[in-house]
N, C-alpha and C. Protein backbone atom coordinates (compact mmCIF):
# COMPACT_ATOMS: atom_id res chain seq x y z
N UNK A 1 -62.39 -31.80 18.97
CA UNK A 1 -62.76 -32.73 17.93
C UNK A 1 -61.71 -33.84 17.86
N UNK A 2 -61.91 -35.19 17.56
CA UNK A 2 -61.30 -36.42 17.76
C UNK A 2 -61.07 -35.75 16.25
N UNK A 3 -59.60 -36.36 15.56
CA UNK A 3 -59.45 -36.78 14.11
C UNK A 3 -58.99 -37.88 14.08
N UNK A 4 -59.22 -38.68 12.98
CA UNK A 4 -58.88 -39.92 12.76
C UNK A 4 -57.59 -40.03 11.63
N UNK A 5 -56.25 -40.67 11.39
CA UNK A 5 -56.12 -40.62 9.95
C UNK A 5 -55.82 -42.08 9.69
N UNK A 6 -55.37 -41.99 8.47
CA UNK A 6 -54.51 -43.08 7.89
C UNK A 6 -53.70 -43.06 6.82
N UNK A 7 -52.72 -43.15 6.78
CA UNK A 7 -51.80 -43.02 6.06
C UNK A 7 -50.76 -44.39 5.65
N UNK A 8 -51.23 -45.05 4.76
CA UNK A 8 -50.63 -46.86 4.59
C UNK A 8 -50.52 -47.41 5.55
N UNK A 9 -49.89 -47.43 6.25
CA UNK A 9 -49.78 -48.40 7.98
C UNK A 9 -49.95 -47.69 8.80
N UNK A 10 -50.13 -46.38 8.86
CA UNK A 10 -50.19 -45.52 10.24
C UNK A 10 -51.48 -45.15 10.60
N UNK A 11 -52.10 -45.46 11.11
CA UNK A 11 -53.50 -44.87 11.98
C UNK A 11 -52.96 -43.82 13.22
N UNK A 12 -53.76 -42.92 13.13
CA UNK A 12 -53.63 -41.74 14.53
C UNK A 12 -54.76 -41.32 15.27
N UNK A 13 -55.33 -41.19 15.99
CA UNK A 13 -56.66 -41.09 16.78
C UNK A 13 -56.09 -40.18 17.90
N UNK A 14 -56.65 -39.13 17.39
CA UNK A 14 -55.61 -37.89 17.90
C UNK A 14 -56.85 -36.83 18.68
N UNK A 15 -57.06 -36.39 19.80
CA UNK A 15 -57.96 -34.97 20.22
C UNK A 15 -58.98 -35.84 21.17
N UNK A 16 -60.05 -34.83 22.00
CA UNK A 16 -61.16 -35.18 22.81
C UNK A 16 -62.17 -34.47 21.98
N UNK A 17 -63.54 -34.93 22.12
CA UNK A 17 -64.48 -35.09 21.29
C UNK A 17 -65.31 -33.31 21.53
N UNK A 18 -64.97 -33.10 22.81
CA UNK A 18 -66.06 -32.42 23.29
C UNK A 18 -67.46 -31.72 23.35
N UNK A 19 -68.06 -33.60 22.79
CA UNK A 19 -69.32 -33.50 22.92
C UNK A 19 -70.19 -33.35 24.95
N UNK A 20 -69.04 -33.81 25.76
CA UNK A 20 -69.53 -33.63 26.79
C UNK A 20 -68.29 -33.63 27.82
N UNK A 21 -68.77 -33.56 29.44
CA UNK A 21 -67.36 -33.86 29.94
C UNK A 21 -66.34 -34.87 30.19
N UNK A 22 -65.68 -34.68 30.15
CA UNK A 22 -64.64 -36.35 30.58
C UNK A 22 -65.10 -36.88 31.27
N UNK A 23 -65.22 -37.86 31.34
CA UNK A 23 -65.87 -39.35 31.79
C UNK A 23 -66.93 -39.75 31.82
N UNK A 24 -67.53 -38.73 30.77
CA UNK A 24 -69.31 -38.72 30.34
C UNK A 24 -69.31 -38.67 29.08
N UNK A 25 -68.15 -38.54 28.05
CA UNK A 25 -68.16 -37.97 26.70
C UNK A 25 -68.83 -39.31 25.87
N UNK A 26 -69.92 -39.92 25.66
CA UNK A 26 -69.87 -41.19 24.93
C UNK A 26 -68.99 -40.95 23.33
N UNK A 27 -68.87 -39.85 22.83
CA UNK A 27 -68.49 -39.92 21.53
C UNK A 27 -66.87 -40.21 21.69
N UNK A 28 -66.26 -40.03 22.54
CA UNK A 28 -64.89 -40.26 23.17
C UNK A 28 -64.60 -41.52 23.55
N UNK A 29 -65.67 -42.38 24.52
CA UNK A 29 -65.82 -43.35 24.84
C UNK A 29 -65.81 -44.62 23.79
N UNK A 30 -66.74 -44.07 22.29
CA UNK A 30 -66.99 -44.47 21.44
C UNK A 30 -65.55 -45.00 20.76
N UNK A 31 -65.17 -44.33 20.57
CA UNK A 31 -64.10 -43.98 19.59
C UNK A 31 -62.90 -45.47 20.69
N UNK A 32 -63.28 -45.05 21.76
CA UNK A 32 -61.75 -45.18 22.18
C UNK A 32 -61.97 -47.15 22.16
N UNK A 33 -63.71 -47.58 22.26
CA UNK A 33 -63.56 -48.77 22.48
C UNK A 33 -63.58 -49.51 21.18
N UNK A 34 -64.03 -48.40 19.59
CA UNK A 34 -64.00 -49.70 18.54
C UNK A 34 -62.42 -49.52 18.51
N UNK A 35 -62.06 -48.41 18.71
CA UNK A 35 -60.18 -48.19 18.14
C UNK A 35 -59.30 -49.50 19.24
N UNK A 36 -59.59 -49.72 20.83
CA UNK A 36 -58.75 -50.58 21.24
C UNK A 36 -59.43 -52.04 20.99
N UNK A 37 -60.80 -52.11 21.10
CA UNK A 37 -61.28 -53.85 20.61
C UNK A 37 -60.35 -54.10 19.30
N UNK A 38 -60.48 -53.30 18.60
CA UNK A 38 -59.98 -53.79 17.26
C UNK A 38 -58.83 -53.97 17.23
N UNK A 39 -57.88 -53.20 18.05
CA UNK A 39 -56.66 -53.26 18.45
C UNK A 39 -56.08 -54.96 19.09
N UNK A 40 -57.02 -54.94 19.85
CA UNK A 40 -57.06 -56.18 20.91
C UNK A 40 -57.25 -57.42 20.31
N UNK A 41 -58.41 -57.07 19.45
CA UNK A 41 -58.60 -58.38 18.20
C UNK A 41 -57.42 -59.01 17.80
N UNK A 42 -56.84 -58.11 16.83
CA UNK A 42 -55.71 -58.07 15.89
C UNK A 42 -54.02 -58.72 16.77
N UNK A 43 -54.05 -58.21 18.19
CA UNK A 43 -53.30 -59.01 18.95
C UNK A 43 -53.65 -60.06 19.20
N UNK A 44 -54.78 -60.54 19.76
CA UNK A 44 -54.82 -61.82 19.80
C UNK A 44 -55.22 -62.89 19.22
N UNK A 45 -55.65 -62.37 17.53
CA UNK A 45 -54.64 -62.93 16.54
C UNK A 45 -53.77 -63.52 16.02
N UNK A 46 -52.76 -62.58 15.72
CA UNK A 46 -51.23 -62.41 16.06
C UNK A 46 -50.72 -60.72 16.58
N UNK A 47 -49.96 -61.56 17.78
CA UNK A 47 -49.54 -60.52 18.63
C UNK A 47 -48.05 -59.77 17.79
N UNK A 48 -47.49 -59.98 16.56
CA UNK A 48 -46.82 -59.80 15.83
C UNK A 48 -47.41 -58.44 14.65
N UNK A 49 -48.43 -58.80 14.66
CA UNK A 49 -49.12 -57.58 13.57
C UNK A 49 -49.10 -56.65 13.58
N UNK A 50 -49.27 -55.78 14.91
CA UNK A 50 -48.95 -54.24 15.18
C UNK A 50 -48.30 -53.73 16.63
N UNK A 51 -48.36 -52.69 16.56
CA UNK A 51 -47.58 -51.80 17.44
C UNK A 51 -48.42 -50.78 17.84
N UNK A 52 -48.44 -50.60 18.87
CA UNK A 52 -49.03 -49.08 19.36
C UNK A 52 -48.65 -48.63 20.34
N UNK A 53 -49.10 -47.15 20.77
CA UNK A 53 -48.79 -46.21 21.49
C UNK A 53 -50.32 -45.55 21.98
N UNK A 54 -50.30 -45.38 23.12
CA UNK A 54 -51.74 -44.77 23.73
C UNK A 54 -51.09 -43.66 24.85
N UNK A 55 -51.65 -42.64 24.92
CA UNK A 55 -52.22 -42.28 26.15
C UNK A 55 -53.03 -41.15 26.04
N UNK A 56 -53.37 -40.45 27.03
CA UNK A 56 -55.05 -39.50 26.73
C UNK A 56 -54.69 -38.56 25.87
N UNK A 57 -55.88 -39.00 24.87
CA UNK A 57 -56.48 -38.36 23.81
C UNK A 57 -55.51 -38.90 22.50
N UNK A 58 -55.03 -40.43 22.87
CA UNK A 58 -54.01 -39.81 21.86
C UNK A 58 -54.00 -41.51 21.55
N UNK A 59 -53.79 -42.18 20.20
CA UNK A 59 -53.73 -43.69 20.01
C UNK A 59 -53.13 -43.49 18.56
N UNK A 60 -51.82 -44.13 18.54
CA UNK A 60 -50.88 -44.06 17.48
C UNK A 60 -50.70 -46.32 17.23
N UNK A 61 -51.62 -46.49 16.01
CA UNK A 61 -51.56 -47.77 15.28
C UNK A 61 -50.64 -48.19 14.42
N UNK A 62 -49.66 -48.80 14.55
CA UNK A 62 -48.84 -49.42 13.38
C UNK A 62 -49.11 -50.70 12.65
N UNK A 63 -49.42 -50.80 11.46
CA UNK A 63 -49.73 -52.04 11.29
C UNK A 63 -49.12 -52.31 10.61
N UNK A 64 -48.16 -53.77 11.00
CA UNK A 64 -46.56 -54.61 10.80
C UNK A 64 -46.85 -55.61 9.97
N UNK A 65 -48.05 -56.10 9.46
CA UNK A 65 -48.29 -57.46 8.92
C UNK A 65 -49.93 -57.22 8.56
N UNK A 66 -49.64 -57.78 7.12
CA UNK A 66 -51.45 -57.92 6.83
C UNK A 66 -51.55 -59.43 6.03
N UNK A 67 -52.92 -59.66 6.30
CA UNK A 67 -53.64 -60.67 6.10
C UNK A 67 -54.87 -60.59 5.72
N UNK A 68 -55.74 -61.39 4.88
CA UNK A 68 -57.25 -61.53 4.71
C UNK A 68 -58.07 -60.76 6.48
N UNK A 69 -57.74 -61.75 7.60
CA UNK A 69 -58.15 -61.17 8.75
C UNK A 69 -57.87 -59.96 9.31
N UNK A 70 -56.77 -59.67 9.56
CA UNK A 70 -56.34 -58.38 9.75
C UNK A 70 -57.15 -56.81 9.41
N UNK A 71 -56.54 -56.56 8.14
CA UNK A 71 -57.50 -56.48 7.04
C UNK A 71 -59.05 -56.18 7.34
N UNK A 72 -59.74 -57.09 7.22
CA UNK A 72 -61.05 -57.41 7.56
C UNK A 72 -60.96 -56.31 9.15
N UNK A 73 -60.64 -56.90 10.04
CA UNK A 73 -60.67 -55.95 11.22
C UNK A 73 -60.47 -54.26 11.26
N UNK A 74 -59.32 -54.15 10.47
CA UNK A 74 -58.95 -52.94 10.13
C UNK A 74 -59.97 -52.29 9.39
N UNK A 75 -60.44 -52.86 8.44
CA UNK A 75 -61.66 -52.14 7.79
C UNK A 75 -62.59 -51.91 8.13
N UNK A 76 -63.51 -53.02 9.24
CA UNK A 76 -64.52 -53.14 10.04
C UNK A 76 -64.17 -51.78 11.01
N UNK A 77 -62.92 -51.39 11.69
CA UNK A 77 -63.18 -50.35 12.41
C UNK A 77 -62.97 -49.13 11.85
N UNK A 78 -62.74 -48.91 10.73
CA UNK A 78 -62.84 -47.89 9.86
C UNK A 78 -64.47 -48.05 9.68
N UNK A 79 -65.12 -48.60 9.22
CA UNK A 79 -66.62 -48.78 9.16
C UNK A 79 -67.64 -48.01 10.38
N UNK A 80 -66.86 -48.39 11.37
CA UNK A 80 -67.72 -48.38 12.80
C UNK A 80 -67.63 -47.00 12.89
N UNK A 81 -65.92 -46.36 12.51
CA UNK A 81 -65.84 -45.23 12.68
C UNK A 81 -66.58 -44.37 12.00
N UNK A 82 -66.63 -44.60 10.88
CA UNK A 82 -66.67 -43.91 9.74
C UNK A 82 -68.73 -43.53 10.18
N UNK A 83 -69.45 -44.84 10.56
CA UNK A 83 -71.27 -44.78 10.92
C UNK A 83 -71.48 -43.38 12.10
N UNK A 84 -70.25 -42.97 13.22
CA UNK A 84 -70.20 -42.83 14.56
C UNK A 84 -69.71 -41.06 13.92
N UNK A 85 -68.70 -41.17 12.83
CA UNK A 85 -68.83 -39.55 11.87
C UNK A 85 -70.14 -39.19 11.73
N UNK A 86 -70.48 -39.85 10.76
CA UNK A 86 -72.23 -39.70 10.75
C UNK A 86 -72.90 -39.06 11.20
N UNK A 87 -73.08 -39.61 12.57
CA UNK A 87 -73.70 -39.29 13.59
C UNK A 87 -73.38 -38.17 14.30
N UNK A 88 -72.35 -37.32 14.74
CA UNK A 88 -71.51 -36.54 15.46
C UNK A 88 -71.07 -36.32 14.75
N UNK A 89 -71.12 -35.39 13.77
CA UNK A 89 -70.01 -35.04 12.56
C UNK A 89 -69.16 -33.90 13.25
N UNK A 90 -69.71 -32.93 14.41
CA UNK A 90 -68.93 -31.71 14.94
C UNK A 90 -67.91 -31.78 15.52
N UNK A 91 -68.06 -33.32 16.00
CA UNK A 91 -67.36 -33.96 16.70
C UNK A 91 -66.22 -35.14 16.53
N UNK A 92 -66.21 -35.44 15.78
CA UNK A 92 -65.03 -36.47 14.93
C UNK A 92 -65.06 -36.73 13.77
N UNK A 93 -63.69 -36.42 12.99
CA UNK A 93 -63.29 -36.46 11.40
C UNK A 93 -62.37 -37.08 11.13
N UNK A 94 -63.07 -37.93 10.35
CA UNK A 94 -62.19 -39.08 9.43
C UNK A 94 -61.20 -38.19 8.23
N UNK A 95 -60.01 -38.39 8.40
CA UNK A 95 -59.19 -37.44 7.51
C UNK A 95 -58.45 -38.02 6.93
């Protein structure tokens, strides 16, 4: 199971989904492209706003600076996430 958290500036996107196998998992896949678009957004932005750390199964978000936009992004992928719980609840928890 993917968990998600947040804790004031810290986002964690922590586990594999295992709704299917690696490199077929869409709920994994899912996860991993609203968590880095949004990531990617927010850098090119301002490349000043956050910090992160990736590698498999694993995406650690710092967020250094907020703004109206920012913000907005950050929430939007909490949103995306939050529709994609929904859907796959066995499989990833927003915590």
């Amino acid at each position: 199971m993917i968990k998600i958290s947040r804790k004031n500036d810290l986002i964690i996107i922590d586990g594999h989904s295992g709704y299917s196998e690696y490199g077929t998992d869409i709920v994994c896949s899912s996860v991993s492209s609203i968590a880095i678009t949004s990531v990617n957004a927010i850098l090119k932005y301002d490349e000043d706003a956050l910090k992160y750390k990736k590698k498999d199964g694993y995406l650690e978000i710092e967020i250094l600076r907020h703004d109206q936009t920012i913000d907005l992004i950050i929430d939007n992928m909490f949103d995306m996430l939050h529709d994609l719980e929904k859907q796959y609840k066995n499989y990833i928890k927003l915590i």
